[in-house]
Structure formats: structure tokens, C-alpha cells
PDB file of N, CA and C in Angstrom:
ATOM      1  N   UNK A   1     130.644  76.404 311.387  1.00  0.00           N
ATOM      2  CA  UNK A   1     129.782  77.515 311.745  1.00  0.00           C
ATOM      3  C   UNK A   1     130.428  78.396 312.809  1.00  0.00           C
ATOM      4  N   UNK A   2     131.084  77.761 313.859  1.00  0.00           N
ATOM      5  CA  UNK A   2     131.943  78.540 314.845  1.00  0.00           C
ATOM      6  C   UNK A   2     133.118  79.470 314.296  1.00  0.00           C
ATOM      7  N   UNK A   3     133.238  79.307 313.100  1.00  0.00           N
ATOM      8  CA  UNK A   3     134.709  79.904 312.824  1.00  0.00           C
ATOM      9  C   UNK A   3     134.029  81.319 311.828  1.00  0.00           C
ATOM     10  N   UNK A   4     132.805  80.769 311.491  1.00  0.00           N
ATOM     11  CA  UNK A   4     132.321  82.352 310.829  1.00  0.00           C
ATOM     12  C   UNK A   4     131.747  82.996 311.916  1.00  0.00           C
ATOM     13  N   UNK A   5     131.036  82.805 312.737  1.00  0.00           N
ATOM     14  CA  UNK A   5     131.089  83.574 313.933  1.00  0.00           C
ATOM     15  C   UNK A   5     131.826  84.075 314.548  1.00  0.00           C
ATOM     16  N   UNK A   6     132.818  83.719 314.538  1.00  0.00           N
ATOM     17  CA  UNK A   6     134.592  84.755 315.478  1.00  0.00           C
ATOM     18  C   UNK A   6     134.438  85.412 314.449  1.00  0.00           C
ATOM     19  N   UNK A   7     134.732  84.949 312.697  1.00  0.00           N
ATOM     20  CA  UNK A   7     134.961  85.877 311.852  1.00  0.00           C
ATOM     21  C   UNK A   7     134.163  87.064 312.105  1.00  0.00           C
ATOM     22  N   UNK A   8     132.977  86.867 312.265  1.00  0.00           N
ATOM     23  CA  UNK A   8     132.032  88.207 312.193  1.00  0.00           C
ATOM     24  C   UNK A   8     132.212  89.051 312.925  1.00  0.00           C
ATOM     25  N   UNK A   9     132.213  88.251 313.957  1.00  0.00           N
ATOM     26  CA  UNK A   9     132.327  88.709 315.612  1.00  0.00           C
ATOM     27  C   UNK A   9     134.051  89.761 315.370  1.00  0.00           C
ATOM     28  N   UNK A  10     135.175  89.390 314.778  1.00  0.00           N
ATOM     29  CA  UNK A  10     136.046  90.226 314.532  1.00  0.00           C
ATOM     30  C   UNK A  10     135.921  91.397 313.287  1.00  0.00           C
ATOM     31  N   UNK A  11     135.103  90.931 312.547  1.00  0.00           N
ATOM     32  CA  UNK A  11     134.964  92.262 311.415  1.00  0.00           C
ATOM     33  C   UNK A  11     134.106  93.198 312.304  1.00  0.00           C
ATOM     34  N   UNK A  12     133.039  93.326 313.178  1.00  0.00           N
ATOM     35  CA  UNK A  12     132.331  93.917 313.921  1.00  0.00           C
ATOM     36  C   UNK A  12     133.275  94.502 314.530  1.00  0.00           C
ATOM     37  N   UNK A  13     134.383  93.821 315.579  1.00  0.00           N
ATOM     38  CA  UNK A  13     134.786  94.640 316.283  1.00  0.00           C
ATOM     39  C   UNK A  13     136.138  96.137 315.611  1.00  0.00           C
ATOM     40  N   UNK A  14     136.461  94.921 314.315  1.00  0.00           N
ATOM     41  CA  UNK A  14     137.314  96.247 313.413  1.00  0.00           C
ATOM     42  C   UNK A  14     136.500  97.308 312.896  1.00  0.00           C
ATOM     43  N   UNK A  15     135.351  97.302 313.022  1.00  0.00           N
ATOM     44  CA  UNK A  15     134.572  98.364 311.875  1.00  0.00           C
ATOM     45  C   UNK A  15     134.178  99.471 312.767  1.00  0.00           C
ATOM     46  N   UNK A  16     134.161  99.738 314.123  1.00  0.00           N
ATOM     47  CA  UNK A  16     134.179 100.871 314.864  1.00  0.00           C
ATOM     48  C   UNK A  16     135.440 101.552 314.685  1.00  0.00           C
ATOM     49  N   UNK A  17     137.205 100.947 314.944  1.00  0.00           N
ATOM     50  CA  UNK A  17     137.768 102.068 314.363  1.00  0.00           C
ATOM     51  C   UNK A  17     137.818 102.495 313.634  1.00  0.00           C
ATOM     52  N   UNK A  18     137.861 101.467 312.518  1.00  0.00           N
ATOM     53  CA  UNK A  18     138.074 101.579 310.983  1.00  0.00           C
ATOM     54  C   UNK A  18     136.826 102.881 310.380  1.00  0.00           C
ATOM     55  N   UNK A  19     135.289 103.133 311.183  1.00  0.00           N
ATOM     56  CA  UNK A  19     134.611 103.983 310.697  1.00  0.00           C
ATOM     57  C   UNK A  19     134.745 105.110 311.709  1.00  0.00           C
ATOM     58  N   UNK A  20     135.456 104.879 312.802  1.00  0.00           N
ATOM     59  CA  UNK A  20     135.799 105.965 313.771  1.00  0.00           C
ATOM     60  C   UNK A  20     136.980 107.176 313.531  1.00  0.00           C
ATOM     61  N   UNK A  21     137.898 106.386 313.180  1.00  0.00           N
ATOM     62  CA  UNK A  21     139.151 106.412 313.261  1.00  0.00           C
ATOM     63  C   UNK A  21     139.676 106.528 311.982  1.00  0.00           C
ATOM     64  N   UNK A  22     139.734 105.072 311.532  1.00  0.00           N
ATOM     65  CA  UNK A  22     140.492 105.361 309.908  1.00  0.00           C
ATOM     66  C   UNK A  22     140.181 106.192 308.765  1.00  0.00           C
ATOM     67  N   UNK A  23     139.108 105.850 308.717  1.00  0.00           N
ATOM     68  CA  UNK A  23     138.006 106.505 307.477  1.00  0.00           C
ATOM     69  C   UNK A  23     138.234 108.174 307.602  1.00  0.00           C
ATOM     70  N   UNK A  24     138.274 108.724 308.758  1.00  0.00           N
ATOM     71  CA  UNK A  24     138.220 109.931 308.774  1.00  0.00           C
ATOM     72  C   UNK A  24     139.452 110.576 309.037  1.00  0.00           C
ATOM     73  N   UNK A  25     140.457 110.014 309.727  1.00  0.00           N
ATOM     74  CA  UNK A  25     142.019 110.215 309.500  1.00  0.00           C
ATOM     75  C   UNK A  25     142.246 110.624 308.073  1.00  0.00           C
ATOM     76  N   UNK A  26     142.534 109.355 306.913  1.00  0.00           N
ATOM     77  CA  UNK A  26     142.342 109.580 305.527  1.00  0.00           C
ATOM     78  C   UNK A  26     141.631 110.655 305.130  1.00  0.00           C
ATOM     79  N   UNK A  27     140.390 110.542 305.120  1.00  0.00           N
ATOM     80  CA  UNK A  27     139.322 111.621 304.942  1.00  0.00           C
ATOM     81  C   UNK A  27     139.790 113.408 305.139  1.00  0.00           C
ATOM     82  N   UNK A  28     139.982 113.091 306.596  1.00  0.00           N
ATOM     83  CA  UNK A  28     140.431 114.580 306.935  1.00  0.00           C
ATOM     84  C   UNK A  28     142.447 115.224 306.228  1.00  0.00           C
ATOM     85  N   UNK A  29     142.846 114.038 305.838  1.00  0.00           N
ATOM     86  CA  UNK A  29     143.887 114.202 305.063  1.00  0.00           C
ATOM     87  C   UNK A  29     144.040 114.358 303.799  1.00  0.00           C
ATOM     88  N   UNK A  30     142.840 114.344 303.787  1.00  0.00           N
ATOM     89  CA  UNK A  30     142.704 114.539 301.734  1.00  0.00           C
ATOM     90  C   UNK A  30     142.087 115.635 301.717  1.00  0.00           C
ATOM     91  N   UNK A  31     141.189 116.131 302.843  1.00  0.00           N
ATOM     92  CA  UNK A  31     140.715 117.437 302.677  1.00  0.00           C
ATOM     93  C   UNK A  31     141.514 118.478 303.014  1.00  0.00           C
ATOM     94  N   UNK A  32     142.743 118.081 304.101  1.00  0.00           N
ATOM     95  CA  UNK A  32     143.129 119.891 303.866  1.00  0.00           C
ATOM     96  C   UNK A  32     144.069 120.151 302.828  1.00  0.00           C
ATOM     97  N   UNK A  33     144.452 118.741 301.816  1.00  0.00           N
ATOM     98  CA  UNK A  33     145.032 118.733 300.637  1.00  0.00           C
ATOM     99  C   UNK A  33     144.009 119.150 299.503  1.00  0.00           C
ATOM    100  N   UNK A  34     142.467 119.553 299.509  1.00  0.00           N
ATOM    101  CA  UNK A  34     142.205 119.929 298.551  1.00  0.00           C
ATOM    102  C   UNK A  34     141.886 121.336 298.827  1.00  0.00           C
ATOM    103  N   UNK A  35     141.483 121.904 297.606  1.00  0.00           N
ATOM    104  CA  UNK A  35     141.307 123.354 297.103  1.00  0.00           C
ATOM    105  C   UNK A  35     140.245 124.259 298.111  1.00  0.00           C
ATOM    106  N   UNK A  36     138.963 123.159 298.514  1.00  0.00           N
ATOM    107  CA  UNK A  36     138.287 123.588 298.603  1.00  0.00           C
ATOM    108  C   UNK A  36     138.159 124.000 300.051  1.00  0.00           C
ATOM    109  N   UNK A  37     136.927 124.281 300.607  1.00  0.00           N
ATOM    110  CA  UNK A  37     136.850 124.759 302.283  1.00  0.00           C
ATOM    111  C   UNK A  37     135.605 123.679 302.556  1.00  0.00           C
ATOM    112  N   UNK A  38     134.952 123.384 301.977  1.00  0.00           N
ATOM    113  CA  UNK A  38     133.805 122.736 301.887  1.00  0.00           C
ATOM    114  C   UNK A  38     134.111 121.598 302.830  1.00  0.00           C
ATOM    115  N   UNK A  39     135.157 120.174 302.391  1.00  0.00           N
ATOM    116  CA  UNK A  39     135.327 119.124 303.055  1.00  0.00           C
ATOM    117  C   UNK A  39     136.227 119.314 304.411  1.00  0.00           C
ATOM    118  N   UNK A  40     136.524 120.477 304.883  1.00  0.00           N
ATOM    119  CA  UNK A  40     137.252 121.004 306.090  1.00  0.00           C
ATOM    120  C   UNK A  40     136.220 121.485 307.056  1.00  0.00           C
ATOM    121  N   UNK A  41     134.963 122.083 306.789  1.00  0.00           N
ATOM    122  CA  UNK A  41     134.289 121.785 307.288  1.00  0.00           C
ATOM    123  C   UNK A  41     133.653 120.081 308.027  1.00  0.00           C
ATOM    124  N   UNK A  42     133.490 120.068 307.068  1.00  0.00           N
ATOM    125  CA  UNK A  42     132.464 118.394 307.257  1.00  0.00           C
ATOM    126  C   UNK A  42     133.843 117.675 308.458  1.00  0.00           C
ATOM    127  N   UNK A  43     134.867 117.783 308.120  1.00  0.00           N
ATOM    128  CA  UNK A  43     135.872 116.996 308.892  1.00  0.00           C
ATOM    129  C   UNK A  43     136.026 117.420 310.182  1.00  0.00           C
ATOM    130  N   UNK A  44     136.487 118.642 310.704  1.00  0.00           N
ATOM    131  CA  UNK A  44     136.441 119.543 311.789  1.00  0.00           C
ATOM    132  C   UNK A  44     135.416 119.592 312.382  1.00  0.00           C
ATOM    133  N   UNK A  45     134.202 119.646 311.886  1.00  0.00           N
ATOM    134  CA  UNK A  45     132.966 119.316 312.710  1.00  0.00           C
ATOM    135  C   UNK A  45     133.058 117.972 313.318  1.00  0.00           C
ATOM    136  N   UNK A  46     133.374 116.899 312.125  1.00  0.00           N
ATOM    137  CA  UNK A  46     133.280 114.910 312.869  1.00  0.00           C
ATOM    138  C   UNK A  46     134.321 115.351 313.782  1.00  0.00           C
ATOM    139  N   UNK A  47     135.362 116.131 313.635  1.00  0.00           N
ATOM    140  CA  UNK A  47     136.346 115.634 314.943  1.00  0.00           C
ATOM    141  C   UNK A  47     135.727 116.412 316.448  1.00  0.00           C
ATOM    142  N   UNK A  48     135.317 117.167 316.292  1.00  0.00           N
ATOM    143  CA  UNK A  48     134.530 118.392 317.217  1.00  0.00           C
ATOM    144  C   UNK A  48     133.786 117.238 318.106  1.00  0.00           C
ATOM    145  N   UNK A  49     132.720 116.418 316.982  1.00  0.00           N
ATOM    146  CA  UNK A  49     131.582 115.681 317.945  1.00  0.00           C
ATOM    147  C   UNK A  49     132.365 114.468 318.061  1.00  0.00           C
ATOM    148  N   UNK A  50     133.066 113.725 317.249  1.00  0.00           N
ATOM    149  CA  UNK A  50     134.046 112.663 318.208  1.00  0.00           C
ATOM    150  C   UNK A  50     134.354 112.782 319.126  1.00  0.00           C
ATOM    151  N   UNK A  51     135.016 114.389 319.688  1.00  0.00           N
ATOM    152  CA  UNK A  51     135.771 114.364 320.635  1.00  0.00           C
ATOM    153  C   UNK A  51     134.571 114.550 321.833  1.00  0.00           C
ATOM    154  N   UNK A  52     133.455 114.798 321.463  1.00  0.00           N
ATOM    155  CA  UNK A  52     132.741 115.098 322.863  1.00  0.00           C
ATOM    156  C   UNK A  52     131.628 114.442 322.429  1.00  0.00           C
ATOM    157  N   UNK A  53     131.260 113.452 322.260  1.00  0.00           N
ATOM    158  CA  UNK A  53     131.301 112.026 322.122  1.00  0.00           C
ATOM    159  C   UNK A  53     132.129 110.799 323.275  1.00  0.00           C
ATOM    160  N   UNK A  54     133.497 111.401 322.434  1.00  0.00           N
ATOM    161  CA  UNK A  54     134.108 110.130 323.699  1.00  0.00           C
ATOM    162  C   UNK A  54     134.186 110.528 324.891  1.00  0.00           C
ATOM    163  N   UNK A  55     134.113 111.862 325.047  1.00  0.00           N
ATOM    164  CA  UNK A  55     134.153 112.576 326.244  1.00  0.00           C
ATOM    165  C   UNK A  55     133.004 111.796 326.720  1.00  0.00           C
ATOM    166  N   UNK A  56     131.951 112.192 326.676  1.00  0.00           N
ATOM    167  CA  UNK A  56     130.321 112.074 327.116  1.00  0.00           C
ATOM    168  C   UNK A  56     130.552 110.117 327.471  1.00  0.00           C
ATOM    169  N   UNK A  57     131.096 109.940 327.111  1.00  0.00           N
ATOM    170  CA  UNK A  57     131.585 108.375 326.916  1.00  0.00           C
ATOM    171  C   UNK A  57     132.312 108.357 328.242  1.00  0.00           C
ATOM    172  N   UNK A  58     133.013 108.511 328.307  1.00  0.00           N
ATOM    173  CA  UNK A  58     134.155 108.484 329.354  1.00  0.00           C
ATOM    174  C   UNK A  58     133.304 108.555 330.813  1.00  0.00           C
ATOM    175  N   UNK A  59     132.316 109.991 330.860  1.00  0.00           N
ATOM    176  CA  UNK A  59     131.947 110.541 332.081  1.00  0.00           C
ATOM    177  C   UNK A  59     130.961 109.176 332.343  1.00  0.00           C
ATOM    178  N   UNK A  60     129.564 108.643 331.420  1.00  0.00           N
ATOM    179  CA  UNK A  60     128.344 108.106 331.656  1.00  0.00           C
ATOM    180  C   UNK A  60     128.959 106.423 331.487  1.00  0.00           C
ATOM    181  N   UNK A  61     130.399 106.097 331.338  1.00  0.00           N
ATOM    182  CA  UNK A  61     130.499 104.395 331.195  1.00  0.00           C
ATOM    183  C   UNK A  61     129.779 103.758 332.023  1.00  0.00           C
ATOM    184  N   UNK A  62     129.744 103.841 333.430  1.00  0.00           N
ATOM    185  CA  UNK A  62     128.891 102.714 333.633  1.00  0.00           C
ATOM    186  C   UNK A  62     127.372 102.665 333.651  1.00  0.00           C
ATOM    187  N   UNK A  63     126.772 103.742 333.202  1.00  0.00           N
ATOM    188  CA  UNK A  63     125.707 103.596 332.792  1.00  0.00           C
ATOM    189  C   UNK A  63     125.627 103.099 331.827  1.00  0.00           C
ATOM    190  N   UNK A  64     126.558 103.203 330.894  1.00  0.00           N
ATOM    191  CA  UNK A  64     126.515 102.569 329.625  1.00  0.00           C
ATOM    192  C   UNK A  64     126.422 101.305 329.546  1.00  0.00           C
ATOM    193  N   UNK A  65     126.814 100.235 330.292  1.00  0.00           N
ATOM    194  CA  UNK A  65     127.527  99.282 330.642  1.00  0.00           C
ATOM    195  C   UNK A  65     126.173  98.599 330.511  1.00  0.00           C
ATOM    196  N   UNK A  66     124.916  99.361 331.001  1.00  0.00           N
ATOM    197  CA  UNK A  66     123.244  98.637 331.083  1.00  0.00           C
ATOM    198  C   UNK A  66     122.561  98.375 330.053  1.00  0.00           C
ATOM    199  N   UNK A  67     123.491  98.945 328.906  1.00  0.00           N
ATOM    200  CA  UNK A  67     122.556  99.356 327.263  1.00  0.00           C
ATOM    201  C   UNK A  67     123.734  98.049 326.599  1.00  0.00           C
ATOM    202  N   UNK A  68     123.719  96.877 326.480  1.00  0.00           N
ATOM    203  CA  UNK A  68     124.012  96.212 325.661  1.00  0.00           C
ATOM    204  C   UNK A  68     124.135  96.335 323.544  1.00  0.00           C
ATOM    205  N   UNK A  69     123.344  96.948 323.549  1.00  0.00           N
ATOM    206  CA  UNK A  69     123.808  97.470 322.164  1.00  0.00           C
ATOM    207  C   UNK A  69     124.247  98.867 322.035  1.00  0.00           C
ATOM    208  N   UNK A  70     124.545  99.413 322.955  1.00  0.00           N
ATOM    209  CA  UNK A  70     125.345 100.985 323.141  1.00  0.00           C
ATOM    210  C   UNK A  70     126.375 100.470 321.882  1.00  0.00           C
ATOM    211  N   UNK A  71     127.576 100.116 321.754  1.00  0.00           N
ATOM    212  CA  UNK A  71     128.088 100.148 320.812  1.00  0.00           C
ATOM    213  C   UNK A  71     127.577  99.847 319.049  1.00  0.00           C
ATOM    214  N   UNK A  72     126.686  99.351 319.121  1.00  0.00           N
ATOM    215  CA  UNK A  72     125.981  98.902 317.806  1.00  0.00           C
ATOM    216  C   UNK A  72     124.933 100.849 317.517  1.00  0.00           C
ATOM    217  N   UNK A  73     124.257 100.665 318.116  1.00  0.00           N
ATOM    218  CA  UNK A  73     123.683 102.187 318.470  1.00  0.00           C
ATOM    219  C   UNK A  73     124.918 103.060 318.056  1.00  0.00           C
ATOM    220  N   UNK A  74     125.839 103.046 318.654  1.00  0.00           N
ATOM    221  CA  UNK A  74     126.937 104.407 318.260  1.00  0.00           C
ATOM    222  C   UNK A  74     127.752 104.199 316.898  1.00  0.00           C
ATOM    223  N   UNK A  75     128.087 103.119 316.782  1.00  0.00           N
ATOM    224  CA  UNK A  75     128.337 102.477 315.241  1.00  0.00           C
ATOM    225  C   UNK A  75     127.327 103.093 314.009  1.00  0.00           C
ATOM    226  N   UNK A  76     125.953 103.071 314.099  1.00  0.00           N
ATOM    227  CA  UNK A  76     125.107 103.743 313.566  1.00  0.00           C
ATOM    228  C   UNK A  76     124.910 105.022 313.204  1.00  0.00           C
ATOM    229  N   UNK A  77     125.213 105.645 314.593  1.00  0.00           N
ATOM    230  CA  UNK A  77     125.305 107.431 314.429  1.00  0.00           C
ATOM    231  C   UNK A  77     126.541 107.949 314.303  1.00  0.00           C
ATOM    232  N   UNK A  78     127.523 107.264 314.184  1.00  0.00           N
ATOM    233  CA  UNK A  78     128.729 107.690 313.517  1.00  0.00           C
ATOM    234  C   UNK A  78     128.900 107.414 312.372  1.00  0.00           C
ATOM    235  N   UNK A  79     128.139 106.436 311.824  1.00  0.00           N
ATOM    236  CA  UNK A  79     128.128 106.025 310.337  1.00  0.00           C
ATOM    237  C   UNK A  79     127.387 107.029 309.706  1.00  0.00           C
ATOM    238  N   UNK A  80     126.517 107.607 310.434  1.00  0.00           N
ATOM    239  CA  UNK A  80     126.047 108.899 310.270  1.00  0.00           C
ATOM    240  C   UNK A  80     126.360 110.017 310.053  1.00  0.00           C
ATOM    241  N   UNK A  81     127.410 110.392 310.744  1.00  0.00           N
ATOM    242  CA  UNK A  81     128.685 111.559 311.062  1.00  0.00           C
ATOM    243  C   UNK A  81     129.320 111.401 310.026  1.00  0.00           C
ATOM    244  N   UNK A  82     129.721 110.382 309.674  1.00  0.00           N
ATOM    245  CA  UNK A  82     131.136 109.836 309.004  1.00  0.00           C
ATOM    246  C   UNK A  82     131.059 110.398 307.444  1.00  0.00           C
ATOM    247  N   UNK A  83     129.713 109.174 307.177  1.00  0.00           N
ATOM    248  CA  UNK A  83     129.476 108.952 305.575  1.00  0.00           C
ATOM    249  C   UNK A  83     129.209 110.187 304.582  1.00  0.00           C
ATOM    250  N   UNK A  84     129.975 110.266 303.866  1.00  0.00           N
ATOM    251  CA  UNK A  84     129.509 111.470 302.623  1.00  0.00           C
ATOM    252  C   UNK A  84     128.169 111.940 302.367  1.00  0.00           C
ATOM    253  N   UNK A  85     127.459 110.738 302.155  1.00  0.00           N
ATOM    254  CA  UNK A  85     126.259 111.110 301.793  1.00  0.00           C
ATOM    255  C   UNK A  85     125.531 111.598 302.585  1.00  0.00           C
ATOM    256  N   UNK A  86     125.658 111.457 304.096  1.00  0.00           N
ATOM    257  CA  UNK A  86     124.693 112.333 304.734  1.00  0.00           C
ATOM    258  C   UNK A  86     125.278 113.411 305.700  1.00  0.00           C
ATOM    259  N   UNK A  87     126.463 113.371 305.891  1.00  0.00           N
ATOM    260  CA  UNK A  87     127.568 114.699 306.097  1.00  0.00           C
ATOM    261  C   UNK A  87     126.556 114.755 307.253  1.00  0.00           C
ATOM    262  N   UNK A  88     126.270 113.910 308.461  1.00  0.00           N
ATOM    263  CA  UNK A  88     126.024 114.031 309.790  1.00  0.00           C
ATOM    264  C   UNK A  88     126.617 115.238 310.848  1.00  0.00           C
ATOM    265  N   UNK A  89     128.116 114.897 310.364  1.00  0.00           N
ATOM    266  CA  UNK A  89     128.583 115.735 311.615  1.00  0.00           C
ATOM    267  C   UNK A  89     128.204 117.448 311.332  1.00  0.00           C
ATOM    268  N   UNK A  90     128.720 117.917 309.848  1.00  0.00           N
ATOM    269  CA  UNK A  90     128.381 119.091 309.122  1.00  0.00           C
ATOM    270  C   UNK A  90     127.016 119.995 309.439  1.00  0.00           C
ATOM    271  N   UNK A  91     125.904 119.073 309.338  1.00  0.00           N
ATOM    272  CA  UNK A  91     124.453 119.029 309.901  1.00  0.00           C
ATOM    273  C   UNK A  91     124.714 119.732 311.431  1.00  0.00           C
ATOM    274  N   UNK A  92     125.135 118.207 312.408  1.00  0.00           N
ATOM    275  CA  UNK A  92     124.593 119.073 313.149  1.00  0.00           C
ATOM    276  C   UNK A  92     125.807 120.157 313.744  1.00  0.00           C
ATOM    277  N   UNK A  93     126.501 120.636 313.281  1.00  0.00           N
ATOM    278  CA  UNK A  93     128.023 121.439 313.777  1.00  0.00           C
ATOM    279  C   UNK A  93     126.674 122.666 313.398  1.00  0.00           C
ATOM    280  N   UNK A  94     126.608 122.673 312.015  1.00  0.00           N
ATOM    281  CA  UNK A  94     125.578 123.466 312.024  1.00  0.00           C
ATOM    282  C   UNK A  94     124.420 123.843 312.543  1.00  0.00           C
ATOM    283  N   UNK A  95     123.785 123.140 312.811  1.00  0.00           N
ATOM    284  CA  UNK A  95     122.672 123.297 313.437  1.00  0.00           C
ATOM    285  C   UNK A  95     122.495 123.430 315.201  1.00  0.00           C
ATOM    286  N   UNK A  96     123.663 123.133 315.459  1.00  0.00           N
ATOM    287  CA  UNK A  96     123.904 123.159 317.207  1.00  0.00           C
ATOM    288  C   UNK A  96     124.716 123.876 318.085  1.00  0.00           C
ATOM    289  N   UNK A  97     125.746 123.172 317.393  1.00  0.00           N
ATOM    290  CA  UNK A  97     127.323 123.726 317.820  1.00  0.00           C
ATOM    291  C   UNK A  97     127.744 125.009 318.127  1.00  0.00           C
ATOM    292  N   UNK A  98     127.115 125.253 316.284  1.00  0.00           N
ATOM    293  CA  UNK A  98     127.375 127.181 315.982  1.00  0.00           C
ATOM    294  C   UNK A  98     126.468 128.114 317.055  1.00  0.00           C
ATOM    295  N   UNK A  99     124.941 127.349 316.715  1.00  0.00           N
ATOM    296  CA  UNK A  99     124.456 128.169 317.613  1.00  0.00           C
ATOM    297  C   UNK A  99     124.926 128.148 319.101  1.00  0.00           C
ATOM    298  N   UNK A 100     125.181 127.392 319.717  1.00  0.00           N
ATOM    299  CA  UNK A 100     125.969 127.492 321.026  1.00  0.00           C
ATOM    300  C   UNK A 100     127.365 128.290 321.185  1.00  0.00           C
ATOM    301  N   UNK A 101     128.284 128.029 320.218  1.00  0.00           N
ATOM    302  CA  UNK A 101     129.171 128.971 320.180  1.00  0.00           C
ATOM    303  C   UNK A 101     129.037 130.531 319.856  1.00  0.00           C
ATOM    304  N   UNK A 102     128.387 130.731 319.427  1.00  0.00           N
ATOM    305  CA  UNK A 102     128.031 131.672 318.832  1.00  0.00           C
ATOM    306  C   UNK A 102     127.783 132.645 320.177  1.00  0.00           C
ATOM    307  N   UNK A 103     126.711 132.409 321.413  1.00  0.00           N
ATOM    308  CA  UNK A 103     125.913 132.771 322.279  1.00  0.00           C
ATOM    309  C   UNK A 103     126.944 132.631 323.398  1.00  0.00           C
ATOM    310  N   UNK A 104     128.155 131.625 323.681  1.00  0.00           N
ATOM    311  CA  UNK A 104     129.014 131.802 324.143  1.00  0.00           C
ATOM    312  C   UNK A 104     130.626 132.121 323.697  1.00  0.00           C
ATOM    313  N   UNK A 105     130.777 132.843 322.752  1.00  0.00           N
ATOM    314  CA  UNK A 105     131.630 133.720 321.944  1.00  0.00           C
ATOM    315  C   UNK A 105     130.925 135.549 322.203  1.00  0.00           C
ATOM    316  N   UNK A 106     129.921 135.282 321.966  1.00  0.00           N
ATOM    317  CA  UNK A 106     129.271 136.700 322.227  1.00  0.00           C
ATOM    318  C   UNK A 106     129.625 137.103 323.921  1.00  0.00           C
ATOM    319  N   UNK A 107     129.041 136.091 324.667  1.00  0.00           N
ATOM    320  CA  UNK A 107     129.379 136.678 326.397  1.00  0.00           C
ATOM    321  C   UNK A 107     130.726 136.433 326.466  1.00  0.00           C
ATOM    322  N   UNK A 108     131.753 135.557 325.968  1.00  0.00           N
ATOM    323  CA  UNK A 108     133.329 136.090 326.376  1.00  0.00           C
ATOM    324  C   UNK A 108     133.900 137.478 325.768  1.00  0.00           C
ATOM    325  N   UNK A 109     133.207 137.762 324.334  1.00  0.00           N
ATOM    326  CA  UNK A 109     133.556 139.341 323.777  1.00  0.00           C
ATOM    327  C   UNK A 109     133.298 139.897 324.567  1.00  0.00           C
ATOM    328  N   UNK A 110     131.899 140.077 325.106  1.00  0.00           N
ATOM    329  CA  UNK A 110     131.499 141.183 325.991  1.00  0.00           C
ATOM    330  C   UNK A 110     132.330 141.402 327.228  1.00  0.00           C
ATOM    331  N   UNK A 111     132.350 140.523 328.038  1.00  0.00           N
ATOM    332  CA  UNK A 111     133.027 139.895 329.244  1.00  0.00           C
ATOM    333  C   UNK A 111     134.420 140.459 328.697  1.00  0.00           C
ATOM    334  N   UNK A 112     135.182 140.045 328.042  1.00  0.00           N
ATOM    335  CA  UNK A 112     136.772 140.740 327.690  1.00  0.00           C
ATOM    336  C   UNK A 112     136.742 142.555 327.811  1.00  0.00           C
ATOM    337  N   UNK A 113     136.318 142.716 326.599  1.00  0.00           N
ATOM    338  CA  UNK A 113     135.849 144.017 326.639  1.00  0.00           C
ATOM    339  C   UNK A 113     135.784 144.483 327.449  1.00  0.00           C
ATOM    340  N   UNK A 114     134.755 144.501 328.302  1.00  0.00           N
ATOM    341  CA  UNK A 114     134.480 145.071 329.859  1.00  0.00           C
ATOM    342  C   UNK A 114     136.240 145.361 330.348  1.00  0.00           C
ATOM    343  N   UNK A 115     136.518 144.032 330.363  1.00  0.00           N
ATOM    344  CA  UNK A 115     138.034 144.170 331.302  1.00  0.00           C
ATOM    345  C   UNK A 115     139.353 144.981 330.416  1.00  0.00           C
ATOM    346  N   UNK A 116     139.084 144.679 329.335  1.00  0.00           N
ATOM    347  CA  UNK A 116     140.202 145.425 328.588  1.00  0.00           C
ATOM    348  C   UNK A 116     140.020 147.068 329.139  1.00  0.00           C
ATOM    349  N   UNK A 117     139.147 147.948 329.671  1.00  0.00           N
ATOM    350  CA  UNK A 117     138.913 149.332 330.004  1.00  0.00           C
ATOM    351  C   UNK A 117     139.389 149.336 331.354  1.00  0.00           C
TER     352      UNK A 117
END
């Protein structure tokens, strides 16, 4: 019984890169090899919120440190991000991101502008 428990206990700990990391490495390598624009989206967005993700990670660790299933929890919402079928990251790039960029793309145009005269 002890030896399927490490086992588990090690497939658990491979399946955060492997759905972090690998899956979408591949992923994002097959998409800018295809035709389309569609899966370059979905990819560029997961790397967008990965990266500020681990950021947000980095700054709040030892708070984190109090939430014992913090990693099981983030395993979840990246499986979220990740998976085809629910094109997580795509969602919310859309639904968040843009609008934030968008509102701060508009005040650096303006802001340039001004100075370019």
C-alpha cells in the first residue's frame, strides 16, 4: 500500500508541469504551425495568464503557504486554462485582459500624442 502512495503522490506532483508546462509548450507549437489564427489566440492568452499567475505567485507565497490545497486549487484552474474544451485562458483574455488593455492602450495613445507635438 506504501508504494502506491509515493506512486500517486509522484504522478500528482508530475501533472502540474506536465499540464503547466508541457501540454502547452507542444500545444503552442502546433499552433503557430497551423493555418489558422484561432489556436494562437487560445495559446498567447494561457501564456499571458501563466505568466501573471506565477507572478501573483511569487509576490503572495507566504500567504500561500496557509492554503494547503493552493496547489490542488491551481491544478484545477489551469486545467481550466489549458484544456480544449473549455479554452479557459481564451475566455477570460477575452473577457478581461482586452478590456483592460484596451483602456490602457487608449491613455498611452493619448499620452504619446500629446508629446509627439
Amino acid at each position: 500500500m506504501g508504494k502506491l502512495i509515493f506512486i500517486v503522490s509522484q504522478l500528482h506532483k508530475l501533472a502540474g508541469p506536465c499540464l503547466t508546462l508541457l501540454y502547452p509548450l507542444y500545444a503552442s507549437v502546433m499552433a503557430l504551425e497551423s493555418t489558422t489564427k484561432k489556436d494562437d489566440e487560445q495559446w498567447l492568452s494561457y501564456w499571458i495568464l501563466y505568466s501573471f499567475i506565477t507572478l501573483v505567485e511569487m509576490v503572495i507565497d507566504p500567504a500561500l503557504e496557509l492554503f494547503p490545497i493552493w496547489y490542488d486549487v491551481k491544478l484545477v484552474i489551469m486545467a481550466w486554462l489549458v484544456l480544449p474544451k473549455f479554452k479557459g485562458a481564451a475566455f477570460l483574455y477575452k473577457r478581461f485582459v482586452r478590456e483592460q488593455m484596451k483602456k490602457y492602450r487608449g491613455k498611452t495613445t493619448h499620452f504619446m500624442g500629446k508629446n509627439k507635438h
